[in-house]
Protein backbone atom coordinates (compact mmCIF):
# COMPACT_ATOMS: atom_id res chain seq x y z
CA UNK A 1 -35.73 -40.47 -50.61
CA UNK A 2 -35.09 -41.50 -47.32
CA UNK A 3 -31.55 -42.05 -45.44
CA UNK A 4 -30.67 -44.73 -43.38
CA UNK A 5 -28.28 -43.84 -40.51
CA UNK A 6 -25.67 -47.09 -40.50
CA UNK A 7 -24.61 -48.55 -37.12
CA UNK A 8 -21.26 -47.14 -38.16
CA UNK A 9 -21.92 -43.69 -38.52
CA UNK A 10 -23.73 -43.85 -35.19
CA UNK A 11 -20.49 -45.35 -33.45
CA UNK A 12 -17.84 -42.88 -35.94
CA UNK A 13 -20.09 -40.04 -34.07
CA UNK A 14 -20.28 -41.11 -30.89
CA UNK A 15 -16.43 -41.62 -30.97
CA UNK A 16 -15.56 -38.29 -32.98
CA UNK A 17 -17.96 -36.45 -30.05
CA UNK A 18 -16.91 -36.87 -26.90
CA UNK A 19 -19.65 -36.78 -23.44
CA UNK A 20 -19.74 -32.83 -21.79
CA UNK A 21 -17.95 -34.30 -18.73
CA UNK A 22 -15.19 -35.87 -20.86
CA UNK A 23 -14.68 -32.59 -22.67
CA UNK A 24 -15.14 -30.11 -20.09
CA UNK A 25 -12.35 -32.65 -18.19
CA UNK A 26 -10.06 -32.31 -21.04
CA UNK A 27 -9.87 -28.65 -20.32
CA UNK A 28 -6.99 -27.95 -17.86
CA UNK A 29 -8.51 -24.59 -16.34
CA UNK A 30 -11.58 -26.28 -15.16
CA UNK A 31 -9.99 -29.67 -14.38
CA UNK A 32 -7.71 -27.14 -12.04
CA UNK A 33 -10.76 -25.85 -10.52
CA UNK A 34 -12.78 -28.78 -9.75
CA UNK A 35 -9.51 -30.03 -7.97
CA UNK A 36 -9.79 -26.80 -6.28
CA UNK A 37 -12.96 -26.91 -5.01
CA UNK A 38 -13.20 -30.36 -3.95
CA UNK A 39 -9.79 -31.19 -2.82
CA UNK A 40 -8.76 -27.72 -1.07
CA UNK A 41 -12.33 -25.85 -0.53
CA UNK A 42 -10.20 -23.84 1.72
CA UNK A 43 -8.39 -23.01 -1.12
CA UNK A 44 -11.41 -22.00 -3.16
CA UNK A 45 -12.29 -19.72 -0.61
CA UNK A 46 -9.10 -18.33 -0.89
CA UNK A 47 -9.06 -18.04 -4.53
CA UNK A 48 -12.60 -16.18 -4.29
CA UNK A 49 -11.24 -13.38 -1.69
CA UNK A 50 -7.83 -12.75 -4.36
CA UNK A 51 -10.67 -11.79 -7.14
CA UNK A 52 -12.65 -10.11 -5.06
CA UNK A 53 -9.51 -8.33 -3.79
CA UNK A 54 -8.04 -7.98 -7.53
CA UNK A 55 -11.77 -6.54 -8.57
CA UNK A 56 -12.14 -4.41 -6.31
CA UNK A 57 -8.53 -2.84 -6.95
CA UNK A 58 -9.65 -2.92 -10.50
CA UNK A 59 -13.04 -1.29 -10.27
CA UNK A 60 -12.06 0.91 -7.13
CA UNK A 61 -12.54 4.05 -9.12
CA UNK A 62 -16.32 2.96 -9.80
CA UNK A 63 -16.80 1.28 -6.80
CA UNK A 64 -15.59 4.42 -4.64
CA UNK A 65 -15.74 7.34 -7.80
CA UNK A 66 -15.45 10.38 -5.16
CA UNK A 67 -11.51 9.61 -4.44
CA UNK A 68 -10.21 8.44 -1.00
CA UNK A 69 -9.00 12.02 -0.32
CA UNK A 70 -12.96 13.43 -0.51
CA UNK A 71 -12.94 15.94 2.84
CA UNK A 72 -15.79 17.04 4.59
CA UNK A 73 -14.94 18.49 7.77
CA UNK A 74 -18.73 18.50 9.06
CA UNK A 75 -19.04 14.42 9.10
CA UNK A 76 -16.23 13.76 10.72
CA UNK A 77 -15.66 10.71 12.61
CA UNK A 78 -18.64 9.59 11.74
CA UNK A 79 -19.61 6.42 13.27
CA UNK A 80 -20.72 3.28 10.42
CA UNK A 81 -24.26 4.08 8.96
CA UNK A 82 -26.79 4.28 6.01
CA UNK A 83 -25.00 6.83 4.67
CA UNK A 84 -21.21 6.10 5.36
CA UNK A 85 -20.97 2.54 5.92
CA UNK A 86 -17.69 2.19 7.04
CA UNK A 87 -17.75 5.53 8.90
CA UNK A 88 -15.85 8.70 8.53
CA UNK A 89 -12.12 9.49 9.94
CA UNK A 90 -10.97 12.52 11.60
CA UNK A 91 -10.82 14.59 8.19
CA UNK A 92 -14.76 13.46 7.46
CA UNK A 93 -13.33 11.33 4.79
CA UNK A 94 -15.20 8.12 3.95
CA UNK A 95 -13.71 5.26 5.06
CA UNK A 96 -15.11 3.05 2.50
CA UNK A 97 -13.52 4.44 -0.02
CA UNK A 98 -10.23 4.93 1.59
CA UNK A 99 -10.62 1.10 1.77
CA UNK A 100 -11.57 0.54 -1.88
CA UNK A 101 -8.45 2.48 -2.99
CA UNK A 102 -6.50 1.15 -0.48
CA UNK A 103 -6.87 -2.67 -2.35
CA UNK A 104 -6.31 -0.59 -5.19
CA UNK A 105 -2.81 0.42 -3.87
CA UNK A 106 -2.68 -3.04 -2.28
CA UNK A 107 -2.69 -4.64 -5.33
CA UNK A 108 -0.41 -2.80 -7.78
CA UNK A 109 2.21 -2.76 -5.24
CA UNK A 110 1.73 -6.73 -4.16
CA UNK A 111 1.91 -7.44 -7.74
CA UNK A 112 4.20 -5.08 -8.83
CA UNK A 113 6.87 -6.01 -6.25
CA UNK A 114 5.88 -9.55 -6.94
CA UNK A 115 6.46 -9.63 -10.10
CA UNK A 116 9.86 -8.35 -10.16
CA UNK A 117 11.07 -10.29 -7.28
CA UNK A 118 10.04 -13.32 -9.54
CA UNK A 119 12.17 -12.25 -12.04
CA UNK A 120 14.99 -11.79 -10.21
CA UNK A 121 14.62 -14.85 -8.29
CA UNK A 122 14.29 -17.00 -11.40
CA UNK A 123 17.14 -15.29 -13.15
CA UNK A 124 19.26 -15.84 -9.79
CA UNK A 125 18.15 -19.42 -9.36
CA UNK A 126 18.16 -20.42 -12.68
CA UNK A 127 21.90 -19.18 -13.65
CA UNK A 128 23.07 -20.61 -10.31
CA UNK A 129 21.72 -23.74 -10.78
CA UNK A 130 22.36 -24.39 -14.26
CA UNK A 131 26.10 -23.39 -14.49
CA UNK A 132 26.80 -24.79 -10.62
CA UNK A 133 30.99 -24.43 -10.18
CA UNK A 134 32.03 -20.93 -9.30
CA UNK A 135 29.24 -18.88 -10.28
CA UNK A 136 27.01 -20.80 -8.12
CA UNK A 137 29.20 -20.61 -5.45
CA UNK A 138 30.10 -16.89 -5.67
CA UNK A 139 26.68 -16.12 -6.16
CA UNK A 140 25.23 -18.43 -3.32
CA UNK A 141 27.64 -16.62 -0.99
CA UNK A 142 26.17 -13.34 -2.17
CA UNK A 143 22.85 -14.48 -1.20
CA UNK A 144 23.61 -16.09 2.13
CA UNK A 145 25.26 -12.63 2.61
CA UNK A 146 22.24 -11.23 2.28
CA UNK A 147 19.99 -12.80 4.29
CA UNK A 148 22.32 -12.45 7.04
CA UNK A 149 20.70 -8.90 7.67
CA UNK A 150 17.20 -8.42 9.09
CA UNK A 151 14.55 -8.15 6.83
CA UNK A 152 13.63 -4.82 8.60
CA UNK A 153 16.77 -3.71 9.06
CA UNK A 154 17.26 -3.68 4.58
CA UNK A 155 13.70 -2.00 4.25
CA UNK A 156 14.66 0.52 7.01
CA UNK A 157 18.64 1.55 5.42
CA UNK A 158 17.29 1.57 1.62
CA UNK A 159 13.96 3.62 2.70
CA UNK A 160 16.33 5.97 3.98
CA UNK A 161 18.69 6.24 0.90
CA UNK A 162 15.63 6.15 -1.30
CA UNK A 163 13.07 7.82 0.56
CA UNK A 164 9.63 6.92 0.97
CA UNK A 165 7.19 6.76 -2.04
CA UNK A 166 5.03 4.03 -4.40
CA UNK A 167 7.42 3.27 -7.03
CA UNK A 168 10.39 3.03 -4.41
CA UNK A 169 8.95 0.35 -2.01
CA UNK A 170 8.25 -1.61 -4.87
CA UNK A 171 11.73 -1.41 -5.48
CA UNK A 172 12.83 -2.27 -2.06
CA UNK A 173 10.69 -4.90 -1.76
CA UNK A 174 11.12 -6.42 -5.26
CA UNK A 175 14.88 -6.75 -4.54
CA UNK A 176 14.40 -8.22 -0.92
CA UNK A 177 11.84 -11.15 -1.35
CA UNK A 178 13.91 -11.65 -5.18
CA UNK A 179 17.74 -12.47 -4.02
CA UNK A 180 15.90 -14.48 -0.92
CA UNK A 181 13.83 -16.45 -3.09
CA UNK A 182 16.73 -17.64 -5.64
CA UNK A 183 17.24 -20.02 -3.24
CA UNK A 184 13.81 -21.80 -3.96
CA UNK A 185 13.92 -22.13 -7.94
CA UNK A 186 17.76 -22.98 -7.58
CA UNK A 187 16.91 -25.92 -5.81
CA UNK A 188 14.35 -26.79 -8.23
CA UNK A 189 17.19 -26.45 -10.96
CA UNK A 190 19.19 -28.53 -9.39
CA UNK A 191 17.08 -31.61 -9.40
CA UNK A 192 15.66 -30.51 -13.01
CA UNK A 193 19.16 -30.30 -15.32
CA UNK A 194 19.73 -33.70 -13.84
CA UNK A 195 16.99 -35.63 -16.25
CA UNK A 196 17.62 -37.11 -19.54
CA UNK A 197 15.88 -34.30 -21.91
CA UNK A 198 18.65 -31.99 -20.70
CA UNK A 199 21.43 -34.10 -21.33
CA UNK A 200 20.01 -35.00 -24.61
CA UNK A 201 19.55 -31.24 -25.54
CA UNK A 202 22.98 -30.82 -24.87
CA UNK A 203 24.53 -33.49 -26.27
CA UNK A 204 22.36 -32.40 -29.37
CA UNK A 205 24.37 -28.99 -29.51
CA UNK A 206 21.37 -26.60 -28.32
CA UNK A 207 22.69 -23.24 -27.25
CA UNK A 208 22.76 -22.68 -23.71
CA UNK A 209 19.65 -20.17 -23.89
CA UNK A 210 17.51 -22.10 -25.64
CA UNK A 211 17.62 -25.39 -22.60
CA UNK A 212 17.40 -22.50 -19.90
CA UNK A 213 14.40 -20.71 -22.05
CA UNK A 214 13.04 -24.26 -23.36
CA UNK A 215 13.71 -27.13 -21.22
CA UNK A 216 15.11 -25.15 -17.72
CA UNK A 217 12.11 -22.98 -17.30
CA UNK A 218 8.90 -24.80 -18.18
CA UNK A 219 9.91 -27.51 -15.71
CA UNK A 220 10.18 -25.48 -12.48
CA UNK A 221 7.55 -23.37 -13.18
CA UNK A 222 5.07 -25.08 -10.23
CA UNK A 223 7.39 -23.74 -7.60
CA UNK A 224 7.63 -20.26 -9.22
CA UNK A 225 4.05 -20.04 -9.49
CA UNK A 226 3.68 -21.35 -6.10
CA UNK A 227 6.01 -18.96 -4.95
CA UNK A 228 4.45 -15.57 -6.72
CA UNK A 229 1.06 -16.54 -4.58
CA UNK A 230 2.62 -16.72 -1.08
CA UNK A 231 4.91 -13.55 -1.89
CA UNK A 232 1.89 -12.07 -2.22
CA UNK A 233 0.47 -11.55 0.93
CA UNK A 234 4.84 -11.21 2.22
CA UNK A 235 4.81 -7.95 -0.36
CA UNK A 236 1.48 -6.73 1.07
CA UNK A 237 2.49 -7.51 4.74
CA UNK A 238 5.76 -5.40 3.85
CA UNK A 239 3.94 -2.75 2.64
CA UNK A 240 1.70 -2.19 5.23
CA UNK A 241 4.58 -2.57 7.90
CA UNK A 242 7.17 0.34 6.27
CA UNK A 243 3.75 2.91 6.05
CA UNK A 244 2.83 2.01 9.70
CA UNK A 245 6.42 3.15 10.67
CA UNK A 246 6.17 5.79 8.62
CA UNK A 247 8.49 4.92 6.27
CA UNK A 248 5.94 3.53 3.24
CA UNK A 249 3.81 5.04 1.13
CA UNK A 250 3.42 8.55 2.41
CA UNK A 251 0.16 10.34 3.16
CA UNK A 252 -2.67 10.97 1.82
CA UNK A 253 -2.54 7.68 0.12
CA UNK A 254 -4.72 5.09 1.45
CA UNK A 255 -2.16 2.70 2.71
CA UNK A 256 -3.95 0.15 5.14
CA UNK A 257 -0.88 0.68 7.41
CA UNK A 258 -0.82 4.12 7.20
CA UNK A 259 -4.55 4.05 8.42
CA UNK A 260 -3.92 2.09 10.97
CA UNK A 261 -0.77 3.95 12.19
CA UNK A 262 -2.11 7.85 11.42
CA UNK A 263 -5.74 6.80 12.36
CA UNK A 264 -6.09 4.08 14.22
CA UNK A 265 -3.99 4.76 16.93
CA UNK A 266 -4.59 8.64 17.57
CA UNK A 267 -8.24 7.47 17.55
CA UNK A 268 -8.50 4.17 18.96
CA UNK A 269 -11.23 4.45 21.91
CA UNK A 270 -12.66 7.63 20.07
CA UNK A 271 -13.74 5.98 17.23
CA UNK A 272 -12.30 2.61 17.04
CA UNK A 273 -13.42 2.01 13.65
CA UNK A 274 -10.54 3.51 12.09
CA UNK A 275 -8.33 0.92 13.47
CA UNK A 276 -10.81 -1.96 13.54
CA UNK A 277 -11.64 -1.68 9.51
CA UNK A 278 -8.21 -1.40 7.76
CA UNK A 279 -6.90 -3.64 9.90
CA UNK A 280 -9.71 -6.56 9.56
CA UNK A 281 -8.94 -6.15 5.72
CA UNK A 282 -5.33 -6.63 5.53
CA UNK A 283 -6.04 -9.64 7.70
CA UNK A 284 -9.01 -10.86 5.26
CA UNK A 285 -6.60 -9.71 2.22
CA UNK A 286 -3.57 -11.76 3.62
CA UNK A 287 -5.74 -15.10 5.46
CA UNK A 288 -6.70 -15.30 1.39
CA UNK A 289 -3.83 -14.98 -0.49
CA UNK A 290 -2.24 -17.77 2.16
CA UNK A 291 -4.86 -20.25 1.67
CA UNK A 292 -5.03 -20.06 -1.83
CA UNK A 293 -1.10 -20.28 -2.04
CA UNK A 294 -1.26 -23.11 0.42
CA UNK A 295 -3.84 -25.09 -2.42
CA UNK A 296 -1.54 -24.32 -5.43
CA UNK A 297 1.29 -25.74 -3.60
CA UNK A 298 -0.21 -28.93 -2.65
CA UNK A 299 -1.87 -29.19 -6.49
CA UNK A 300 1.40 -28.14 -7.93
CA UNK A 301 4.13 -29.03 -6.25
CA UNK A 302 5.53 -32.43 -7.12
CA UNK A 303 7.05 -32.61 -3.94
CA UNK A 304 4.05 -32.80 -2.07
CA UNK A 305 1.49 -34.10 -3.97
CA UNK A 306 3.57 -35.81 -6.40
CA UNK A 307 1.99 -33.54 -9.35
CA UNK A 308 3.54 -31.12 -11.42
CA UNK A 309 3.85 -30.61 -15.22
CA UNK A 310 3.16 -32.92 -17.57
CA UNK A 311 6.83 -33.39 -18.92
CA UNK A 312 8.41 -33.02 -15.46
CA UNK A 313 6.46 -36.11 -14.09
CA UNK A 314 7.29 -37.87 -17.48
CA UNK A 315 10.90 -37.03 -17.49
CA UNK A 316 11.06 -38.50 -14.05
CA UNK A 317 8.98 -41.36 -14.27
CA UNK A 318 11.53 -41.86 -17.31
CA UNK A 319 14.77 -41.16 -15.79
CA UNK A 320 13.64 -44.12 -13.02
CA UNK A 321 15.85 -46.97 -12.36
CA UNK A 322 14.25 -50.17 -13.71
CA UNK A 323 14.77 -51.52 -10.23
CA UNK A 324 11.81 -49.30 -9.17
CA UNK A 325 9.28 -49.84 -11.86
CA UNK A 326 6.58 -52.11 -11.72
CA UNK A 327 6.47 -55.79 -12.66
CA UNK A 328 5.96 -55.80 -16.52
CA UNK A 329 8.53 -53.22 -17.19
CA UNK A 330 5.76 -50.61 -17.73
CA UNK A 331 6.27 -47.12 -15.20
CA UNK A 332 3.38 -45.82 -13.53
């Protein structure tokens, strides 16, 4: 017995499966990345040096499984070869490793730090912004009373109550980039709580939690992603700066500033590696975490691309006046 496929079935399965292109453009994460790549290649390159970065600080153990503190007194200073390929520094310690560990440290500091100064600035910006009247201004003043004082100047007084170490320059620098960057989602909470969905949410009797948690957040989360990436390479610039003055991460750790400062300088002309290496991959660490910021703001940022979230764009192409819309009634 034979069976005849019908015209119909052909079309019902056609339609029910979609072309590869159409479904592999359905899928946001590699929609996102073919924007990436062909609209901000720059930005791909970026993105490539963060996971090589975040790899390596992953896999630094394997990559580099004798330690960064490994000393051999009889190599030292070393000069790049076969057998040390970044050299040795004044201890006969391999540089390459001190490197690898280094983006280890790198890393869970930069995102560390990161993270928390995202929390604080969203909790900051998002109160502020919602509530406006008194708060906002009480807490606004706080802010602008704290970025009255030189960056430098906070690191170098809470260093000193605190004293140096991992855990506390995360601290520090958590704190400082977090009350600073309130500002930014504020601003973006501002313009959000305006739009219709929030009015209707209230005038619906939602609890005040669930529009910050539900409606507030979701919308402004382009500028606080936007803003985790470039406070990225701020934390790790930070970092490096407090160890170079001595006042970071102490020693032995392999703080790229603290190589530079300890080792670089004593032994610039005498073997200028040990300045030369740390110092071209903090620059190569930070050049990547820029560009790749720069990309995601430009993709996600409404207000420079015009793109953002689905329902922000929608609640604003909504909230327009009909003044603005196209002939035909229909917004675009």
């Amino acid at each position: 017995m034979t069976t005849e496929t019908t015209p119909a079935a052909v079309t019902t399965r056609a339609t029910t499966t979609p072309p590869l292109r159409e479904r592999l453009g359905d899928n946001k994460v590699l929609g996102f990345i073919g924007r990436l790549i062909k609209q901000r290649p720059m930005g791909a390159f970026g993105a490539a040096i963060c996971i090589l970065l975040l790899l390596t600080g992953i896999f630094a153990n394997v990559i580099a499984p004798e330690g960064y503190n490994h000393i051999n007194p009889i190599d030292r200073l070393k000069p790049p070869s076969a057998e040390y390929w970044l050299g040795t520094d004044q201890l006969g310690r391999d540089l390459f490793a001190r490197i690898v560990h280094g983006a280890q440290l790198s890393v869970i500091v930069a995102f560390a730090a990161t993270t928390l100064s995202i929390v604080i600035s969203a909790v900051i910006g998002i109160t502020s912004g919602y509530f406006g009247g008194r708060f906002d201004m009480a807490s606004q003043r706080v802010v602008d009373g704290w970025m009255c004082f030189p960056d430098l100047i906070i690191l170098i007084v809470a260093v000193s109550v605190l004293g140096p170490g991992t855990w506390q320059v995360i601290l520090i620098l958590g704190l400082l980039f977090g009350i600073s960057g309130s500002r930014i989602v504020r601003s973006s909470v501002l313009s959000v709580k305006q739009n219709i969905y929030i009015h209707a949410a209230q005038s619906m009797g939602a609890s005040t939690l669930r529009i910050l948690v539900m409606h507030i957040l979701p919308n402004v989360m382009a500028p606080i992603i936007v803003l985790f990436t470039t406070r990225l390479a701020a934390v790790i610039l930070a970092e490096s700066g407090l160890s170079f003055l001595g006042l970071g991460i102490p020693p032995p750790a392999p703080s790229w500033g603290g190589m530079l400062s300890l080792d670089g300088r004593s032994y610039m002309f005498q073997a200028p590696w040990l300045a030369i290496v740390p110092g071209v991959a903090l620059t190569i660490a930070v050049f990547g975490i820029n560009m790749f910021g720069d990309a995601l703001r430009d993709i996600l940022d409404p207000r420079m691309k015009g793109a953002g979230s689905g329902r922000y764009v929608a609640a604003v192409r909504r909230d327009r006046p009909s003044s603005m819309r196209p002939a035909g009634g229909k917004a675009q």
